[in-house]
C-alpha atoms as a PDB file:
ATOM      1  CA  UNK A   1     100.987  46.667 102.608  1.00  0.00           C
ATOM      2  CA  UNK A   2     100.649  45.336 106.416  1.00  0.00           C
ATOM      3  CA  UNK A   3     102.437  46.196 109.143  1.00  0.00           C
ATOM      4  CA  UNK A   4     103.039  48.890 110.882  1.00  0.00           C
ATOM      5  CA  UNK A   5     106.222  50.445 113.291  1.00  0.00           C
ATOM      6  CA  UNK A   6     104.268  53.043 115.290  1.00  0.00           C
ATOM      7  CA  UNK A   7     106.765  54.887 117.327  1.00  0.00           C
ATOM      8  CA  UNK A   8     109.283  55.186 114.686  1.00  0.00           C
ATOM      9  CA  UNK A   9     110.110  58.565 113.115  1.00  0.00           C
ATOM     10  CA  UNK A  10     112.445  59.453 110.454  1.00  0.00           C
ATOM     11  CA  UNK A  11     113.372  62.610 109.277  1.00  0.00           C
ATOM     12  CA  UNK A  12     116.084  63.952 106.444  1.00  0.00           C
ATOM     13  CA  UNK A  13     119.051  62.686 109.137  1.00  0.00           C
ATOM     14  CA  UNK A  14     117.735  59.202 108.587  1.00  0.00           C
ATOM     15  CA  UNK A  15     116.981  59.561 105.321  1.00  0.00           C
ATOM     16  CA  UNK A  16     119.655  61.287 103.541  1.00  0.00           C
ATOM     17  CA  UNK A  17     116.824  63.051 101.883  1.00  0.00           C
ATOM     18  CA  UNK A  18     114.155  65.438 102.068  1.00  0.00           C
ATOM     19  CA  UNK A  19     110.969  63.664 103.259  1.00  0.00           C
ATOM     20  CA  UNK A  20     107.586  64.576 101.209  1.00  0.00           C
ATOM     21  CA  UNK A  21     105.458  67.334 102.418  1.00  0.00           C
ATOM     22  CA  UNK A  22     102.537  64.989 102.647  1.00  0.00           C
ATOM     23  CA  UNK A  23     104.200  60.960 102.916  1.00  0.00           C
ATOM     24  CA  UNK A  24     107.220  59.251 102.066  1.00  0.00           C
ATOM     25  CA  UNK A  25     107.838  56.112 100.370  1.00  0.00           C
ATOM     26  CA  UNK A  26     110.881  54.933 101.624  1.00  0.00           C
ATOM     27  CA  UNK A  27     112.317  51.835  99.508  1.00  0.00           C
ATOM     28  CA  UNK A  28     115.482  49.646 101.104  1.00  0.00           C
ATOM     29  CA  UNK A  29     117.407  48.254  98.151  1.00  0.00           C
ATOM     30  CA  UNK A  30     120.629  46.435  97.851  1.00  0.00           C
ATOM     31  CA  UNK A  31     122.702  45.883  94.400  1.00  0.00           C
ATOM     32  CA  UNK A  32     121.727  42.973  93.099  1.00  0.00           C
ATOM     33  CA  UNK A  33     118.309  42.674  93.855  1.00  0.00           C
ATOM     34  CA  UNK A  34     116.214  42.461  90.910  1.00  0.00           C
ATOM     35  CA  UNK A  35     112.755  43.593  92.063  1.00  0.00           C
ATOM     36  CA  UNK A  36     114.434  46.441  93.570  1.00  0.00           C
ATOM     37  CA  UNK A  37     114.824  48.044  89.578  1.00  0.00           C
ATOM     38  CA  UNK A  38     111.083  47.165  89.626  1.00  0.00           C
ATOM     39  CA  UNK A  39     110.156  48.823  92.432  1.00  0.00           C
ATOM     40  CA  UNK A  40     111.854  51.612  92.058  1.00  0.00           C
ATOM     41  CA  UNK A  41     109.629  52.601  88.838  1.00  0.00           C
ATOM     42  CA  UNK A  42     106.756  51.637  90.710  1.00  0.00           C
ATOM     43  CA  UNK A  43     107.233  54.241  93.538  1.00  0.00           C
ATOM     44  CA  UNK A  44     108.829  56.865  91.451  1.00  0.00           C
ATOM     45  CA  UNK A  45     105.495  56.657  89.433  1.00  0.00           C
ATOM     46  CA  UNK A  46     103.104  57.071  92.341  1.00  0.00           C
ATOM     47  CA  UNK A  47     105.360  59.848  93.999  1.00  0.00           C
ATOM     48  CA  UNK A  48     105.275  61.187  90.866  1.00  0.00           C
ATOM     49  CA  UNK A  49     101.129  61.603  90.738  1.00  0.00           C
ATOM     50  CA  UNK A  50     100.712  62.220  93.864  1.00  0.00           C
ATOM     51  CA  UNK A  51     101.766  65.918  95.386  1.00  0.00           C
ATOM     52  CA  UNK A  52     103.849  66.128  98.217  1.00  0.00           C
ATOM     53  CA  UNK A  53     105.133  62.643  98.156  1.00  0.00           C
ATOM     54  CA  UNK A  54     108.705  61.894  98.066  1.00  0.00           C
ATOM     55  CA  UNK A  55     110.257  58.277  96.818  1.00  0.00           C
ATOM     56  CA  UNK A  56     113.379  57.521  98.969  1.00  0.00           C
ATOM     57  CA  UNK A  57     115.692  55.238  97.643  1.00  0.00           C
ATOM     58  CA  UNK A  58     118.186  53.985 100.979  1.00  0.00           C
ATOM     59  CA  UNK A  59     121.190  51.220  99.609  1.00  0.00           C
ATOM     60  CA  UNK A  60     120.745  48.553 102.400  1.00  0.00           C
ATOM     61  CA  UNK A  61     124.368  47.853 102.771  1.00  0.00           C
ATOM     62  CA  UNK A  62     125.537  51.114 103.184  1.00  0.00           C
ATOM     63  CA  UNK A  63     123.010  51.698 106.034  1.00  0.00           C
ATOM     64  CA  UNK A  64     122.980  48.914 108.079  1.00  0.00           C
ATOM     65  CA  UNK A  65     122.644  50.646 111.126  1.00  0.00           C
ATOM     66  CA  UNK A  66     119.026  52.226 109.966  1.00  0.00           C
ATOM     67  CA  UNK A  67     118.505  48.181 108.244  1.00  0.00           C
ATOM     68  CA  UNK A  68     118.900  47.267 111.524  1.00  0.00           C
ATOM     69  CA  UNK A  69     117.398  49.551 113.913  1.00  0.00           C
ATOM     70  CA  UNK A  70     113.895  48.590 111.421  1.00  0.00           C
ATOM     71  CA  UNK A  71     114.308  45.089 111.417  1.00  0.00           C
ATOM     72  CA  UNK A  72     114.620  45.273 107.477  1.00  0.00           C
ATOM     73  CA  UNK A  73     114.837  40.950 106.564  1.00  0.00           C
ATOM     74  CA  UNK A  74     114.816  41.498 103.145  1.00  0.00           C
ATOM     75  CA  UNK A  75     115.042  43.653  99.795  1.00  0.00           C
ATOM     76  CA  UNK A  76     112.936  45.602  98.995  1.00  0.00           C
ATOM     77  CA  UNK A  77     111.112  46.321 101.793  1.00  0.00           C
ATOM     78  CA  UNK A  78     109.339  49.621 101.553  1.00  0.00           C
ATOM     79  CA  UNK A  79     108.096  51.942 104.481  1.00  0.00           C
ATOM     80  CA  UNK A  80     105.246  54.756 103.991  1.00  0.00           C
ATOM     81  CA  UNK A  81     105.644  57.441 106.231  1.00  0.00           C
ATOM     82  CA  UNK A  82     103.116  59.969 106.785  1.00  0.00           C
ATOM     83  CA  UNK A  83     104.025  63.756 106.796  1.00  0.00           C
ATOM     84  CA  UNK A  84     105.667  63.740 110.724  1.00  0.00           C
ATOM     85  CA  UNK A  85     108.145  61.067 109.363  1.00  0.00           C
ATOM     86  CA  UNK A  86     106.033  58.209 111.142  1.00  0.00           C
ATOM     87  CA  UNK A  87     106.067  54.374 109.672  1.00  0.00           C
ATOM     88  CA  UNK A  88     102.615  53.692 108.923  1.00  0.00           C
ATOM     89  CA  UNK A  89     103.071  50.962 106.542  1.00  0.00           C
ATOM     90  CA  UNK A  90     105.661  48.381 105.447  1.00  0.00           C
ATOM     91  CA  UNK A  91     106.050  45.658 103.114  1.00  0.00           C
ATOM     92  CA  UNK A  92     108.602  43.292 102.027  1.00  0.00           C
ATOM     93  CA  UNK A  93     109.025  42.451  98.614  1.00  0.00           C
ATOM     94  CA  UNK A  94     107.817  44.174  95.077  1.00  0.00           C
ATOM     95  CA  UNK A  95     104.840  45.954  95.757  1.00  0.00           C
ATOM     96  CA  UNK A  96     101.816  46.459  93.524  1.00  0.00           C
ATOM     97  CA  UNK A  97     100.966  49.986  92.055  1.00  0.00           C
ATOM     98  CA  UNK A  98      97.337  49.703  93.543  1.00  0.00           C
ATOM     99  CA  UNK A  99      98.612  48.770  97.089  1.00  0.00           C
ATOM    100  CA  UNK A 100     100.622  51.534  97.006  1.00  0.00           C
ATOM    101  CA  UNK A 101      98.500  53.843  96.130  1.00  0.00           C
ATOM    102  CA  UNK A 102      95.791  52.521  99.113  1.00  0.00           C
ATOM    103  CA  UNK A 103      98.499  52.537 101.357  1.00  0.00           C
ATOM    104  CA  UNK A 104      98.980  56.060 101.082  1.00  0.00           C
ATOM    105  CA  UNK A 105      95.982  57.029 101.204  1.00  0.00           C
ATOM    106  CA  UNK A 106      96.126  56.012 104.852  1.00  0.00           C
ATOM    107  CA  UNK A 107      99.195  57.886 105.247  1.00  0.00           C
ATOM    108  CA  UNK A 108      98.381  61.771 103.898  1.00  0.00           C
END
């Protein structure tokens, strides 16, 4: 997942959710995107095996200021945060379950 934003932080505010203990996987989505559904599962999955890491779900259109403010192009685009809230990773489009995994392991 390249790509980084390294001055960015983003906390529950920006959110509009808890962030993980450890890392968050923040996923941009919009309504009709299809590999949005896909991702989703993906993410849910490795938050789900991996303690202290949250899955974020943010609806693109109803946050365009935060879309904007990140330079999100496209859904999905997903952001791994590390436990201050920090972008250490990003990645447009559906991401692999491996590459997910590797890129937090970077991040806790």
């Amino acid at each position: 997942m390249p790509g980084h934003d390294g001055g960015t932080r983003l906390g529950a505010a920006e959110l509009g959710a808890e962030p993980g203990e450890r890392a968050t996987l923040v996923q941009f989505s919009s309504a009709f995107c299809q590999p949005c559904r896909a991702t989703r599962g993906t993410l849910a999955e490795v938050a789900g095996m991996v303690e202290g890491v949250a899955h974020v779900e943010i609806d693109a259109e109803a946050r365009l200021d935060l879309v904007r403010a990140l330079g999100i192009r496209s859904t999905p685009t997903v952001l791994v945060l590390d436990r201050d809230g920090r972008i250490v990773r990003r990645a447009s489009g559906q991401p692999r379950r491996a590459d997910v995994i590797a890129a937090l392991g970077r991040a806790v």
